[in-house]
PDB file of N, CA and C in Angstrom:
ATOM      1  N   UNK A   1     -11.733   9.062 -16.581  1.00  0.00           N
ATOM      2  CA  UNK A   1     -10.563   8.638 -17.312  1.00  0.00           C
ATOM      3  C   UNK A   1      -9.899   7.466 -16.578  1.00  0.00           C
ATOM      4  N   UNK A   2      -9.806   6.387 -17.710  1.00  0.00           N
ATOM      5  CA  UNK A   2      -8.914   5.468 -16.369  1.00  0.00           C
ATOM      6  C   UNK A   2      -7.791   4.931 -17.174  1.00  0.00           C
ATOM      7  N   UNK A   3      -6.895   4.914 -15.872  1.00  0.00           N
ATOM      8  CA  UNK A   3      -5.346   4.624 -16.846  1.00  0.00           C
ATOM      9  C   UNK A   3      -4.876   3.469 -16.811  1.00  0.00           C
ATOM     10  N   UNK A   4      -5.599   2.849 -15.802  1.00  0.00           N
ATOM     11  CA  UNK A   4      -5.402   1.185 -15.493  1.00  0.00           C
ATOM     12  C   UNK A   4      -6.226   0.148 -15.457  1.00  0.00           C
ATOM     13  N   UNK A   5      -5.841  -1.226 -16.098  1.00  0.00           N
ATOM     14  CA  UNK A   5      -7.077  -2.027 -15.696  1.00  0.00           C
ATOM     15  C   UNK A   5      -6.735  -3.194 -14.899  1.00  0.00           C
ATOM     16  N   UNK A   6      -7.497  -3.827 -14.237  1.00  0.00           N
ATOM     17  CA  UNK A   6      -7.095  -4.991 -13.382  1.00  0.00           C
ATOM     18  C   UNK A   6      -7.153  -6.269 -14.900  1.00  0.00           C
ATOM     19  N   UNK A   7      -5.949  -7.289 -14.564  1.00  0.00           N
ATOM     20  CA  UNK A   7      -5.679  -8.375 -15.468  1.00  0.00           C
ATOM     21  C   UNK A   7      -6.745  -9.542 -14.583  1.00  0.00           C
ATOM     22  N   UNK A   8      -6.549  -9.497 -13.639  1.00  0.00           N
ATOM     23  CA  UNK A   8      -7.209 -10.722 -12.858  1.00  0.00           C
ATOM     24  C   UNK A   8      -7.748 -10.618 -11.534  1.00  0.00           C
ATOM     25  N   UNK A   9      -9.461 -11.384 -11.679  1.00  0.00           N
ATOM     26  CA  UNK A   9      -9.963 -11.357 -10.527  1.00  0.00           C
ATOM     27  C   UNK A   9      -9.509 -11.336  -9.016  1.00  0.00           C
ATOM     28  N   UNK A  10      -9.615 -10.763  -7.978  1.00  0.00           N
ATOM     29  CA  UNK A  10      -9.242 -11.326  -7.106  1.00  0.00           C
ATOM     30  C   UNK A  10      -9.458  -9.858  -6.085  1.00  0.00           C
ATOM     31  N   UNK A  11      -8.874 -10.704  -4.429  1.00  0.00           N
ATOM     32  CA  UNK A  11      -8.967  -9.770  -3.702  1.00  0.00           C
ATOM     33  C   UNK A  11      -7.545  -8.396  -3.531  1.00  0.00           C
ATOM     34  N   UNK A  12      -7.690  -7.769  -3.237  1.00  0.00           N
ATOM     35  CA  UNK A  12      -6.654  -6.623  -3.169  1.00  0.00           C
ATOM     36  C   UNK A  12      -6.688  -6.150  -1.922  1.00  0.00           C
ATOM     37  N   UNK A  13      -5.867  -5.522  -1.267  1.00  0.00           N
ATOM     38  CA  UNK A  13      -5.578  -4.535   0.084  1.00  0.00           C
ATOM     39  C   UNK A  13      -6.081  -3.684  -0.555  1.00  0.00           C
ATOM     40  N   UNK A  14      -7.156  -3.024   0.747  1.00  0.00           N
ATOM     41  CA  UNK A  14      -6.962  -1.515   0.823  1.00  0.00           C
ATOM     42  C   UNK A  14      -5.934  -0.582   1.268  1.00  0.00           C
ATOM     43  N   UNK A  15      -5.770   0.565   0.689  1.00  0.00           N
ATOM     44  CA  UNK A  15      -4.925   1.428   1.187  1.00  0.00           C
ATOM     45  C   UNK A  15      -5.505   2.538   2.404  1.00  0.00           C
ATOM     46  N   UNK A  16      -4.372   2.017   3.509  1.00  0.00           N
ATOM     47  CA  UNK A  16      -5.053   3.218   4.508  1.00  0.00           C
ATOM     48  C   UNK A  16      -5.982   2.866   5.424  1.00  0.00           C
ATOM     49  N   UNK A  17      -6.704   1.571   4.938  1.00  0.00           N
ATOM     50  CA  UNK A  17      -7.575   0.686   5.815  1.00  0.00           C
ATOM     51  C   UNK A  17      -7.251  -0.986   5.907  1.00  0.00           C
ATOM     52  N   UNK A  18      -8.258  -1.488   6.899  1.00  0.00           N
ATOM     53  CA  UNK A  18      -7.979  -2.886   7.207  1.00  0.00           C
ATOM     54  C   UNK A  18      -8.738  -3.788   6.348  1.00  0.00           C
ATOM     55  N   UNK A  19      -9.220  -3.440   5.415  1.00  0.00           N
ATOM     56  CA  UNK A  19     -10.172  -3.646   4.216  1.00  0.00           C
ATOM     57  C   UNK A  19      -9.396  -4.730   3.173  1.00  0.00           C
ATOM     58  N   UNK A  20     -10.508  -5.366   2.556  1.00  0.00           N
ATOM     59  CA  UNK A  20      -9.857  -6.060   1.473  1.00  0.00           C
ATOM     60  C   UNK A  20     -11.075  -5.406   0.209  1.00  0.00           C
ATOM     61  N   UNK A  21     -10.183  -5.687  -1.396  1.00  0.00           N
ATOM     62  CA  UNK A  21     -11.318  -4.927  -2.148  1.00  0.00           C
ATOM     63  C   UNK A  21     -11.493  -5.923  -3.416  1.00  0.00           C
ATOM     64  N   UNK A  22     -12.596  -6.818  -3.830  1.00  0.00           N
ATOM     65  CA  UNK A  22     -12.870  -7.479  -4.553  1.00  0.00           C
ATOM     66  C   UNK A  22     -13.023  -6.625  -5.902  1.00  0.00           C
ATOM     67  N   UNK A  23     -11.943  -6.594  -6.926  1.00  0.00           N
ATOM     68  CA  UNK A  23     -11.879  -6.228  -8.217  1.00  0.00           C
ATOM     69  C   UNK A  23     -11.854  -7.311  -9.255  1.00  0.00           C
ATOM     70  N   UNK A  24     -12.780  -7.042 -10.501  1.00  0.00           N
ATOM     71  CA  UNK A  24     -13.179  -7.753 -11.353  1.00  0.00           C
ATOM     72  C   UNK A  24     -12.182  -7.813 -12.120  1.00  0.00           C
ATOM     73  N   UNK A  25     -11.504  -8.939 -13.434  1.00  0.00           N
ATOM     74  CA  UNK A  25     -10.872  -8.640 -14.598  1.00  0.00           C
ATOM     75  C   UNK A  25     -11.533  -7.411 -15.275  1.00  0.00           C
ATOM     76  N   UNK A  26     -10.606  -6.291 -15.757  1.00  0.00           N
ATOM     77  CA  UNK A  26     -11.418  -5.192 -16.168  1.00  0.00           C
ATOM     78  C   UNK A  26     -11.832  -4.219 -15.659  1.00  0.00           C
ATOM     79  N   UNK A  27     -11.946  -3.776 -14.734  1.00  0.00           N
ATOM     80  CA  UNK A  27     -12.414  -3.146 -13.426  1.00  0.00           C
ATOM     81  C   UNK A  27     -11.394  -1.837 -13.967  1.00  0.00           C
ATOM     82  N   UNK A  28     -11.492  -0.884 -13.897  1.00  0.00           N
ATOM     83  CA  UNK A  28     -10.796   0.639 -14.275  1.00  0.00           C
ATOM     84  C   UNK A  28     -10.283   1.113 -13.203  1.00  0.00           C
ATOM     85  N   UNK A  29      -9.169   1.642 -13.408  1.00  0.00           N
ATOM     86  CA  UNK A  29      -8.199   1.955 -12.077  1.00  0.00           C
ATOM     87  C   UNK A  29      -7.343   3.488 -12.522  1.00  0.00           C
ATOM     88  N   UNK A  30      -7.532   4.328 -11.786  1.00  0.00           N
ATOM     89  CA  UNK A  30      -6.205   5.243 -11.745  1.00  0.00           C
ATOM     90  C   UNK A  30      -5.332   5.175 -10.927  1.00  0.00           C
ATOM     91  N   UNK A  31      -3.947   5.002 -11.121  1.00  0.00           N
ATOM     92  CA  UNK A  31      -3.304   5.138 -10.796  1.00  0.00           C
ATOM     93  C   UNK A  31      -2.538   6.167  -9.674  1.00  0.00           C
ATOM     94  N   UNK A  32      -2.494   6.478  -8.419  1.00  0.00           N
ATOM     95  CA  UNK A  32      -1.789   7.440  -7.795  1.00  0.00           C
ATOM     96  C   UNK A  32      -1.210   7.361  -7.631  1.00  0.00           C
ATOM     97  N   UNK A  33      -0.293   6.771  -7.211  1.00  0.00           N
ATOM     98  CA  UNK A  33       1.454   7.387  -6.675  1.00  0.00           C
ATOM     99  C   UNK A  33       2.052   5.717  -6.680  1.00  0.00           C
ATOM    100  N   UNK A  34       3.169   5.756  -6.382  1.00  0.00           N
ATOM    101  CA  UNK A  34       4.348   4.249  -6.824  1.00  0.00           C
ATOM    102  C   UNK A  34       4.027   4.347  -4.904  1.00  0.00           C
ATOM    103  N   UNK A  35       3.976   2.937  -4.288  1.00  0.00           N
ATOM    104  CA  UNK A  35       3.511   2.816  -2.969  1.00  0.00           C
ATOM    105  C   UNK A  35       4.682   2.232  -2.387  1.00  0.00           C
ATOM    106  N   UNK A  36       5.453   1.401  -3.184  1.00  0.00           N
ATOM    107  CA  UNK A  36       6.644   0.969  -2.959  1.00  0.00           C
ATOM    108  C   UNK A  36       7.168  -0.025  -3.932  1.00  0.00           C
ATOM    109  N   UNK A  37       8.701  -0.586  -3.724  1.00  0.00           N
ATOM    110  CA  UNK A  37       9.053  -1.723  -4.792  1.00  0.00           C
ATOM    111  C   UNK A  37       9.301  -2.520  -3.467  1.00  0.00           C
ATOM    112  N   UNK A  38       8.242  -3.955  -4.072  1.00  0.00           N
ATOM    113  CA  UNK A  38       8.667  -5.246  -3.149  1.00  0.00           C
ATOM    114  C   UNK A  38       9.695  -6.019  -3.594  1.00  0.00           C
ATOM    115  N   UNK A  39      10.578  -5.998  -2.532  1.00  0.00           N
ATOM    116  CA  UNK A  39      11.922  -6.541  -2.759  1.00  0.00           C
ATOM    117  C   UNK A  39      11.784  -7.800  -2.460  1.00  0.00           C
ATOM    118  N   UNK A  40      10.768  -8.891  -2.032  1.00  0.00           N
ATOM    119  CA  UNK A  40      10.231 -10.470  -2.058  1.00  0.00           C
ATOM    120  C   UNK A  40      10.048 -10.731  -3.882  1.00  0.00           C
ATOM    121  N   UNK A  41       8.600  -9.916  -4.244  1.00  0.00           N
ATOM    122  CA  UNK A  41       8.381 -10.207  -5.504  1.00  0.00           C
ATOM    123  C   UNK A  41       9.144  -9.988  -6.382  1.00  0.00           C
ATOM    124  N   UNK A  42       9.750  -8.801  -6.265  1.00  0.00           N
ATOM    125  CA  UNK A  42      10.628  -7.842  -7.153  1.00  0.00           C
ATOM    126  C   UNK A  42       9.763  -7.237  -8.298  1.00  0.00           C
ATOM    127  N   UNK A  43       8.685  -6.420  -7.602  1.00  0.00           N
ATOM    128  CA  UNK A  43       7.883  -5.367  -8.368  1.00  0.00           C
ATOM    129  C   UNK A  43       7.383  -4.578  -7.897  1.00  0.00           C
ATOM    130  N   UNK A  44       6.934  -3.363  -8.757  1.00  0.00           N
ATOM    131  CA  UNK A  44       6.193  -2.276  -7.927  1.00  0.00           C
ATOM    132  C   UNK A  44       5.068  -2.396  -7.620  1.00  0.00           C
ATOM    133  N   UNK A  45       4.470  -1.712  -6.099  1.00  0.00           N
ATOM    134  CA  UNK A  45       3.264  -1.599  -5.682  1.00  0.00           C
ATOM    135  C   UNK A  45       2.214  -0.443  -6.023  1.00  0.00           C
ATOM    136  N   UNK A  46       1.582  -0.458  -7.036  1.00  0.00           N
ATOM    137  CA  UNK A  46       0.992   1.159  -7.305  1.00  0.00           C
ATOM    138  C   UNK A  46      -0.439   0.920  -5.938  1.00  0.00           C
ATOM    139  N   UNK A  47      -0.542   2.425  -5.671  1.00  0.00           N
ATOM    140  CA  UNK A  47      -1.449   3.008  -4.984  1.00  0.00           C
ATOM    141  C   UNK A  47      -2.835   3.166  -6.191  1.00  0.00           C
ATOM    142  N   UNK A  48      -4.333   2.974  -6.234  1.00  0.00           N
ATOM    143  CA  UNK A  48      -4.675   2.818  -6.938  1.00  0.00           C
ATOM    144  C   UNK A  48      -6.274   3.294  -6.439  1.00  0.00           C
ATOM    145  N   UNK A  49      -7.092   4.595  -7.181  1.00  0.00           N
ATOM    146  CA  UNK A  49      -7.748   4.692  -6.818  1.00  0.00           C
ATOM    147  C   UNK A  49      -9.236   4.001  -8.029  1.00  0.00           C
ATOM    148  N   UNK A  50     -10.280   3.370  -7.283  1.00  0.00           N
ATOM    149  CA  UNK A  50     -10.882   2.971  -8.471  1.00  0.00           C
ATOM    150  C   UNK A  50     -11.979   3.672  -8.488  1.00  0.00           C
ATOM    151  N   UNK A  51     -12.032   3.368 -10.384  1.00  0.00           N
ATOM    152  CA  UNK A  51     -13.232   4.140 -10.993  1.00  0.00           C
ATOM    153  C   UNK A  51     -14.473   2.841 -11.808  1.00  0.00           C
ATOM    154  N   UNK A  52     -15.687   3.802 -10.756  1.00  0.00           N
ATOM    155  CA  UNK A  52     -16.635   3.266 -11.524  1.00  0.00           C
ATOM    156  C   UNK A  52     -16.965   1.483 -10.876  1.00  0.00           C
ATOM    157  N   UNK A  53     -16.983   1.152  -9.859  1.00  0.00           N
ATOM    158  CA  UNK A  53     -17.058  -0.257  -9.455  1.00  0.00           C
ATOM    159  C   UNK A  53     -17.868  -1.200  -9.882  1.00  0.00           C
ATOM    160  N   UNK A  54     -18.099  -2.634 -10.750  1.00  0.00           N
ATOM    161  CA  UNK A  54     -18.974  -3.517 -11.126  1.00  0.00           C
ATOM    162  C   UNK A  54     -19.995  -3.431 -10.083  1.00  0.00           C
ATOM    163  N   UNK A  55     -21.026  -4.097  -9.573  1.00  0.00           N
ATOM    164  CA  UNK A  55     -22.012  -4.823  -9.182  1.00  0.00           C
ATOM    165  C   UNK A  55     -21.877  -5.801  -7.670  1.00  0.00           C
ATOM    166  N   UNK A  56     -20.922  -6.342  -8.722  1.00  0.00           N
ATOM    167  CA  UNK A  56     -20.100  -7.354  -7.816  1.00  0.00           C
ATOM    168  C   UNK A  56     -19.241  -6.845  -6.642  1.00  0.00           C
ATOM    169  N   UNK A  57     -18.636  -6.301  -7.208  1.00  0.00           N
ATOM    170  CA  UNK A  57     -17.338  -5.374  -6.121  1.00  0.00           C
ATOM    171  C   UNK A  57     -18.377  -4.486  -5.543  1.00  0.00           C
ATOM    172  N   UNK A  58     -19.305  -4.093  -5.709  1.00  0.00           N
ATOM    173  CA  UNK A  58     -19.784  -3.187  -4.641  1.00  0.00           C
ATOM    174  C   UNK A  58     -20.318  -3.964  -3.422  1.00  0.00           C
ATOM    175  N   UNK A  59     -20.877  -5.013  -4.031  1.00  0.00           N
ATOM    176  CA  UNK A  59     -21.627  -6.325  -2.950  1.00  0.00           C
ATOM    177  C   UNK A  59     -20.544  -6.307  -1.823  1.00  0.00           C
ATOM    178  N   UNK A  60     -19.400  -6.403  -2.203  1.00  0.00           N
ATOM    179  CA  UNK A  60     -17.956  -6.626  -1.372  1.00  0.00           C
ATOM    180  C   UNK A  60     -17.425  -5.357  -0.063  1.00  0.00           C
ATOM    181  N   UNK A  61     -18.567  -4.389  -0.927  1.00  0.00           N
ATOM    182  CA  UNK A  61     -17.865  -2.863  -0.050  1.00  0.00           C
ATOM    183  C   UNK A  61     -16.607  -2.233  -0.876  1.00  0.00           C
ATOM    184  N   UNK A  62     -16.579  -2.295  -2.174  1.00  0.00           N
ATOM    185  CA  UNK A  62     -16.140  -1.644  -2.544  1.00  0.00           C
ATOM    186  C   UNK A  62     -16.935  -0.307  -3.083  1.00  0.00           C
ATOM    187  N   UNK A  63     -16.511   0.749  -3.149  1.00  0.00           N
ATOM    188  CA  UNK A  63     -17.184   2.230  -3.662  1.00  0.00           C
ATOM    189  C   UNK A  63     -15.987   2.831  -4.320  1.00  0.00           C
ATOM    190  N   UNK A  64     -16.737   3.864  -5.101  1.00  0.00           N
ATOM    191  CA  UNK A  64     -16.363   4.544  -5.978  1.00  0.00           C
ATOM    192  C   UNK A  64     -14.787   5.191  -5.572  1.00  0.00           C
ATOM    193  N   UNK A  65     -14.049   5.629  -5.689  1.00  0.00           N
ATOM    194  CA  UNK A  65     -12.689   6.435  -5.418  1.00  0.00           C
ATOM    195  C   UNK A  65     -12.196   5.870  -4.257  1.00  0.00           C
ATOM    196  N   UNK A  66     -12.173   4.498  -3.783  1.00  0.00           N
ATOM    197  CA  UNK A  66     -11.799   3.757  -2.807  1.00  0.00           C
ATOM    198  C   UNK A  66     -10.103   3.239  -3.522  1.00  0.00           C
ATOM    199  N   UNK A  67      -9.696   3.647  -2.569  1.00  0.00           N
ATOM    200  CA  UNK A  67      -7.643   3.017  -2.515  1.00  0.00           C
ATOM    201  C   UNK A  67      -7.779   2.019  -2.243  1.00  0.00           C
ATOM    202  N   UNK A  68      -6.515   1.238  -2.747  1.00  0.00           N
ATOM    203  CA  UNK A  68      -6.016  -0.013  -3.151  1.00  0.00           C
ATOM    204  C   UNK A  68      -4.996   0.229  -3.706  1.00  0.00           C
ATOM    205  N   UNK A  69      -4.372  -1.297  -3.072  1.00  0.00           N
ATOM    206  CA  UNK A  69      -2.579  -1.359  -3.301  1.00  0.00           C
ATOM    207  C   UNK A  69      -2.885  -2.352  -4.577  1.00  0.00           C
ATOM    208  N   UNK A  70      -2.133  -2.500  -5.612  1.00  0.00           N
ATOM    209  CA  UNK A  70      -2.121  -3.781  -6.710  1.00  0.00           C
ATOM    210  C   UNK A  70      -0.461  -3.706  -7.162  1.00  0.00           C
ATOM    211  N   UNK A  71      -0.132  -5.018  -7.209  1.00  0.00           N
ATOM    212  CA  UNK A  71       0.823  -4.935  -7.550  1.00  0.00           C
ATOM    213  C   UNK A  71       1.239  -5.030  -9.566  1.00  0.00           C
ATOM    214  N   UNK A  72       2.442  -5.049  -9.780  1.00  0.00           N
ATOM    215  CA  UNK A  72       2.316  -4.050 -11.594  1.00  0.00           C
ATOM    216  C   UNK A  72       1.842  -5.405 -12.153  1.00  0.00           C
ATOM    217  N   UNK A  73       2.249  -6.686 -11.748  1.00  0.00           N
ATOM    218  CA  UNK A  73       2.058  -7.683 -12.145  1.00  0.00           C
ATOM    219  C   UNK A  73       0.307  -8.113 -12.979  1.00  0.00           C
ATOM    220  N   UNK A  74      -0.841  -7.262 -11.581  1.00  0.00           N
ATOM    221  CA  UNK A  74      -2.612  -7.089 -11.968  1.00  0.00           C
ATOM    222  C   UNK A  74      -2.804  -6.464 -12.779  1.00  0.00           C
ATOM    223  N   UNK A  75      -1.916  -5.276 -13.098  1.00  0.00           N
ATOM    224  CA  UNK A  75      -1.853  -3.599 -13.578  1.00  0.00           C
ATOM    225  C   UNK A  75      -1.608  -4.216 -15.058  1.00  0.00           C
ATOM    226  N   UNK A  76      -2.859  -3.292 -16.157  1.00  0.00           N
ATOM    227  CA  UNK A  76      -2.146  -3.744 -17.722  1.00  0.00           C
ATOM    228  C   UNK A  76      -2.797  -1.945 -17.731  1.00  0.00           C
ATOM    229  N   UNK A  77      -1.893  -1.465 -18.118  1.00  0.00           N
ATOM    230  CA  UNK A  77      -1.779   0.081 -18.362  1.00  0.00           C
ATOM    231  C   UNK A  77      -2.365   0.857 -19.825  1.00  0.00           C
ATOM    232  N   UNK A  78      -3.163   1.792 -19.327  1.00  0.00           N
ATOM    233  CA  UNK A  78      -3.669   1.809 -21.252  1.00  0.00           C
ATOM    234  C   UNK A  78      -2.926   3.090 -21.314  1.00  0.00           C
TER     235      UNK A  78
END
């Protein structure tokens, strides 16, 4: 089930590690917990576990149920 999708390519923080995580436009995301509100951008940071990784993003070291921070701005919510 995924409740989120990424709007735009790019790299992301991992959560919890020193990692960065290459997510595709489209890329399926659940959502876990509100991580914080950035008071620079002035938006929320969701915690974000992903489902199901492209091809591409795995090349990167991304895997399956791997955390990531995105901010709501990437986030288009189904």
């Amino acid at each position: 089930m995924v409740d989120a999708r990424i709007t735009e390519t790019r790299y992301y923080d991992g959560h919890g590690t020193k990692k960065f995580a290459l997510l595709e436009k489209g890329q399926g995301l659940r959502i876990q917990d509100l991580h914080k509100f950035d008071e620079y951008h002035f938006e929320n940071v969701y915690i974000c576990k992903v489902i199901n990784p492209s091809d591409q993003s795995k090349n990167h070291g991304v895997h399956d149920g791997m955390l990531v921070k995105v901010y709501s701005e990437y986030l288009e919510v189904a």
